[in-house]
Every structure is written in structure tokens, then in C-alpha cells.
C-alpha atoms as a PDB file:
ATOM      1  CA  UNK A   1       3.262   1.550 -14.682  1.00  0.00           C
ATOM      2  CA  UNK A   2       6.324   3.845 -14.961  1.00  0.00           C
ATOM      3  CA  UNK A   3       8.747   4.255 -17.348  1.00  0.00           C
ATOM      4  CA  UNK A   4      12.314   2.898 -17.683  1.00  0.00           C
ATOM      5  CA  UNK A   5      12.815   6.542 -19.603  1.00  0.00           C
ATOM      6  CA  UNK A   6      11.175   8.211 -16.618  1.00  0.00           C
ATOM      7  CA  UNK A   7      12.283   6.690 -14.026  1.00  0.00           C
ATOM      8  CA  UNK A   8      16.477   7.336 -15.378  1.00  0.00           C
ATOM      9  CA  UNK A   9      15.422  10.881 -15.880  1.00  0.00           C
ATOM     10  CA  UNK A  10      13.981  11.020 -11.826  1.00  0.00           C
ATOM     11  CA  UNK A  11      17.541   8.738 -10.557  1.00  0.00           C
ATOM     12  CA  UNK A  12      19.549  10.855 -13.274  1.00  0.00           C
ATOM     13  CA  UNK A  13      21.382   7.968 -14.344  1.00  0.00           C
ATOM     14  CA  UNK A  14      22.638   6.347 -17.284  1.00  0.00           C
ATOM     15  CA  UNK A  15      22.016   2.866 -18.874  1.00  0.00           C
ATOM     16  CA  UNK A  16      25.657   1.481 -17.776  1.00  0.00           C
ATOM     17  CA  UNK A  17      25.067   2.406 -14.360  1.00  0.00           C
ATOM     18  CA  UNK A  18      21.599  -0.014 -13.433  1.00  0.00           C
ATOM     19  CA  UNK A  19      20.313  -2.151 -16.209  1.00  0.00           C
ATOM     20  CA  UNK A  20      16.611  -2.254 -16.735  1.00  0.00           C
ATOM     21  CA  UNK A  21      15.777  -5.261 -15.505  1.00  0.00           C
ATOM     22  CA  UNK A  22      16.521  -4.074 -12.036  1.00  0.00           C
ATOM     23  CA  UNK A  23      15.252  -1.211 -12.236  1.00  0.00           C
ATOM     24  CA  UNK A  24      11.650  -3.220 -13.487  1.00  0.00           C
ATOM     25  CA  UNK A  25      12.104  -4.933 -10.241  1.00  0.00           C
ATOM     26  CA  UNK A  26      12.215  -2.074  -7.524  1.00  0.00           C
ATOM     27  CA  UNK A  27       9.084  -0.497  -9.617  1.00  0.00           C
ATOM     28  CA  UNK A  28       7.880  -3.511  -8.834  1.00  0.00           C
ATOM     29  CA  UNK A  29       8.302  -3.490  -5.239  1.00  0.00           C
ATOM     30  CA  UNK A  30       7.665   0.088  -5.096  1.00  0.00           C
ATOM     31  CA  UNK A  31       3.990  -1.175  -6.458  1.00  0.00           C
ATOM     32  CA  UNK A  32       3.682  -3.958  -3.677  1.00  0.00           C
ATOM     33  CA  UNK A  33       4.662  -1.615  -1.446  1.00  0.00           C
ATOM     34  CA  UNK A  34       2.231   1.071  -2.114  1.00  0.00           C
ATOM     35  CA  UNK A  35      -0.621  -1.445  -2.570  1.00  0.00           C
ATOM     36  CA  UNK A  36       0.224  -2.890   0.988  1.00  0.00           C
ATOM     37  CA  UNK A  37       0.480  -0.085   2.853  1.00  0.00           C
ATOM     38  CA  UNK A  38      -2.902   1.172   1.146  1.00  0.00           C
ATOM     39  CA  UNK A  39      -4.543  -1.771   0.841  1.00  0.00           C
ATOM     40  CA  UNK A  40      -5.449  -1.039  -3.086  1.00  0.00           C
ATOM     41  CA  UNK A  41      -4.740  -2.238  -5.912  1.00  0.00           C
ATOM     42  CA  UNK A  42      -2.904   0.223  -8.449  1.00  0.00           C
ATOM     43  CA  UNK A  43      -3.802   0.730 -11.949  1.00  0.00           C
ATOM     44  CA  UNK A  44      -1.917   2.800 -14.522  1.00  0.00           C
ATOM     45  CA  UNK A  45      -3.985   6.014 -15.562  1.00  0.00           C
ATOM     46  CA  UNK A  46      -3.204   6.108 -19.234  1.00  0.00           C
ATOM     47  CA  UNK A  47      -5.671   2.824 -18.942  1.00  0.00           C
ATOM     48  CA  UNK A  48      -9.546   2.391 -18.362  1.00  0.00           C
ATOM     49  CA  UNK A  49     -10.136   0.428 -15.627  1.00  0.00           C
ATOM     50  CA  UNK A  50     -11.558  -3.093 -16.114  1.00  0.00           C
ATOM     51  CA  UNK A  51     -14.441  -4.579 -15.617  1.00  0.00           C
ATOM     52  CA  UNK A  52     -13.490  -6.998 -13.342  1.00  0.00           C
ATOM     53  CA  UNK A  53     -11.507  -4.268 -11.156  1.00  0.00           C
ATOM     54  CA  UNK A  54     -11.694  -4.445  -6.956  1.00  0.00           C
ATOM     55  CA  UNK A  55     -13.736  -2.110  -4.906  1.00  0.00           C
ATOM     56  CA  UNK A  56     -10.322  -0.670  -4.122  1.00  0.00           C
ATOM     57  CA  UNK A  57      -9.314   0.364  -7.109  1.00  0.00           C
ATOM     58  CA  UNK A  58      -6.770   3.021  -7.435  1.00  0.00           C
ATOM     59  CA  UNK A  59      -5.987   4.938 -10.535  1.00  0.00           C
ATOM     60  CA  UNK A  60      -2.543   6.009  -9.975  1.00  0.00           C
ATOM     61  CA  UNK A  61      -2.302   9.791 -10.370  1.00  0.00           C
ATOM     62  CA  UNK A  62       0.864  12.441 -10.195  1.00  0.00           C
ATOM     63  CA  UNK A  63       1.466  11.490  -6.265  1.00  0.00           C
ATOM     64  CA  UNK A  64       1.063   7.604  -6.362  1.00  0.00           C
ATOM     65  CA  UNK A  65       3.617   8.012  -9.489  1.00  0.00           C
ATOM     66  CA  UNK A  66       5.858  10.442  -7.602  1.00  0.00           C
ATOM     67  CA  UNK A  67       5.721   8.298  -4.625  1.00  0.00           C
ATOM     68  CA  UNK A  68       6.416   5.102  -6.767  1.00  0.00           C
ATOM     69  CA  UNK A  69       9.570   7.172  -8.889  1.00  0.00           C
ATOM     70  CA  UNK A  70      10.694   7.962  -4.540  1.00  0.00           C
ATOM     71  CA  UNK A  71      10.853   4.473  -3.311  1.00  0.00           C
ATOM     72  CA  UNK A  72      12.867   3.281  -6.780  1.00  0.00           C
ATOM     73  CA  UNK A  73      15.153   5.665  -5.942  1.00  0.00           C
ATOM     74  CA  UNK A  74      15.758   4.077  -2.610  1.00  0.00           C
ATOM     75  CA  UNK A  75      15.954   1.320  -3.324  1.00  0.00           C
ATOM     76  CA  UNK A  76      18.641   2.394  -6.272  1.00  0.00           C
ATOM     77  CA  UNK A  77      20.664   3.925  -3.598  1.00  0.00           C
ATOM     78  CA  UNK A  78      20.202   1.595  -0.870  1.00  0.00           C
ATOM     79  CA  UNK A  79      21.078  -1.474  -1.610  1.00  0.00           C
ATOM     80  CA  UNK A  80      20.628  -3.220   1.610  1.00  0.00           C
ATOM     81  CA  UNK A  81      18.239  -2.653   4.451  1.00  0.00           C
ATOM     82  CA  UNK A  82      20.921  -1.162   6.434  1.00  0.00           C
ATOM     83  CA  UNK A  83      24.246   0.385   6.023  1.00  0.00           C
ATOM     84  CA  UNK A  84      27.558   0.231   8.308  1.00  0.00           C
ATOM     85  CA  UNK A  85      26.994   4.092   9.036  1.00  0.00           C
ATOM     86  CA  UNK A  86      23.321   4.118   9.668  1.00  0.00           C
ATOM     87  CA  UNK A  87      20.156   2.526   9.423  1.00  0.00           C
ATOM     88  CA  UNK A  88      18.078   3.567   6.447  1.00  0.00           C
ATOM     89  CA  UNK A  89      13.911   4.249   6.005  1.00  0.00           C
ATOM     90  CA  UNK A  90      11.735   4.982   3.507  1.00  0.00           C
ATOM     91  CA  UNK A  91      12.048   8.633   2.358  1.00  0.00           C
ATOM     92  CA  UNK A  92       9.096  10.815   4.143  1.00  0.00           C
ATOM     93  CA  UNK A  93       7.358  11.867   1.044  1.00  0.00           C
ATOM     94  CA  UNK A  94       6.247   8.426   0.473  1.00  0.00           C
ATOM     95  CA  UNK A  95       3.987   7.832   3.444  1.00  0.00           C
ATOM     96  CA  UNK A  96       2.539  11.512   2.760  1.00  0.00           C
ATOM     97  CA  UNK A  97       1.627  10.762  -0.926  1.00  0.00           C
ATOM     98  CA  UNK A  98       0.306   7.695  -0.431  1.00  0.00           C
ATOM     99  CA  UNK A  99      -1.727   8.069   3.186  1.00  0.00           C
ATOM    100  CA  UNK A 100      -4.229   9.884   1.492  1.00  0.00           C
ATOM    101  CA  UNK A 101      -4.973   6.867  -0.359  1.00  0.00           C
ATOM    102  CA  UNK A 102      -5.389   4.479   2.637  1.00  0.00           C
ATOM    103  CA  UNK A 103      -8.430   1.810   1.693  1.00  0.00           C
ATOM    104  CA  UNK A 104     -10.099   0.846   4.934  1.00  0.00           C
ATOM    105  CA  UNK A 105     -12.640  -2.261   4.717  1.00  0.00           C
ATOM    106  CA  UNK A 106     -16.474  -1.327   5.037  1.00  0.00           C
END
């Protein structure tokens, strides 16, 4: 859904500094996240939707990516749910890109 390219641009880091397989795996995250907290399923925009795709389909646009690129880059920094200085929490933006998007049942 993002880009390994994009994603080192948002982080500004280099290849030696987080390999791309982990970096796969907090989009990945960041996508479970997102669809939990909305309660939709995510679909890249570059793609048609299928046939087959859930009532809650949602085409992921600038602020679902933006919010997406966000939690990476938490997850990049924060390796652990907490630190020895402070607890950490989801940057802010997040919830206010994706809120908007909330799915609730019929």
C-alpha cells in the first residue's frame, strides 16, 4: 500500500539503518491498525476496487496514507511500548486523519 521508497523518504533514513522487511511489517500494522480503529477495510487507490469488496470499503486517499507513513514512523522510533523515560502513544495526527473515516454498522 505504501512504498519502501516513500516511506525512507517520510523516516529520512537510509537502507543500512532499517532493512525492508521491517519496515513491510510496521506498514503492516499501521494497516491493522487503521482498519481496527475504523472498522474498514483499506484498499490502495492506484487500484479499482473489486468486486467482491465489503460494504466498508475504504480507498485510501492522501490522509489514510499520511496517517499510515505517521504510525511507521512510530513504530521506527519506538521500539517498545514504553521507554525508561516515558510512556509513549500514538502521534495525534493519526486519530485526526483517520476519525473521519470511522465505519459504524447500519
Amino acid at each position: 500500500m505504501i512504498e519502501i521508497s516513500e516511506i525512507r523518504s517520510q523516516l529520512r533514513i537510509e537502507p543500512d539503518e532499517t532493512d525492508d522487511a521491517l519496515l513491510k511489517r510496521y506498514v503492516g500494522a499501521a494497516v491493522a491498525l487503521v482498519e481496527n480503529r475504523t472498522n474498514r477495510k483499506l484498499y490502495p487507490a492506484d487500484e479499482p476496487l473489486p468486486a467482491d469488496a465489503p460494504a466498508n470499503a475504504l480507498v485510501m486517499d492522501d490522509g489514510i496514507a499520511l496517517a499510515l507513513l505517521l504510525l511507521v514512523g512510530h513504530f521506527d522510533e519506538n521500539r517498545a511500548a514504553t521507554t525508561v523515560t516515558a510512556a509513549v502513544v500514538l502521534p495525534l495526527g493519526v486519530a485526526e486523519l483517520i476519525n473521519p473515516h470511522r465505519w459504524f454498522f447500519d
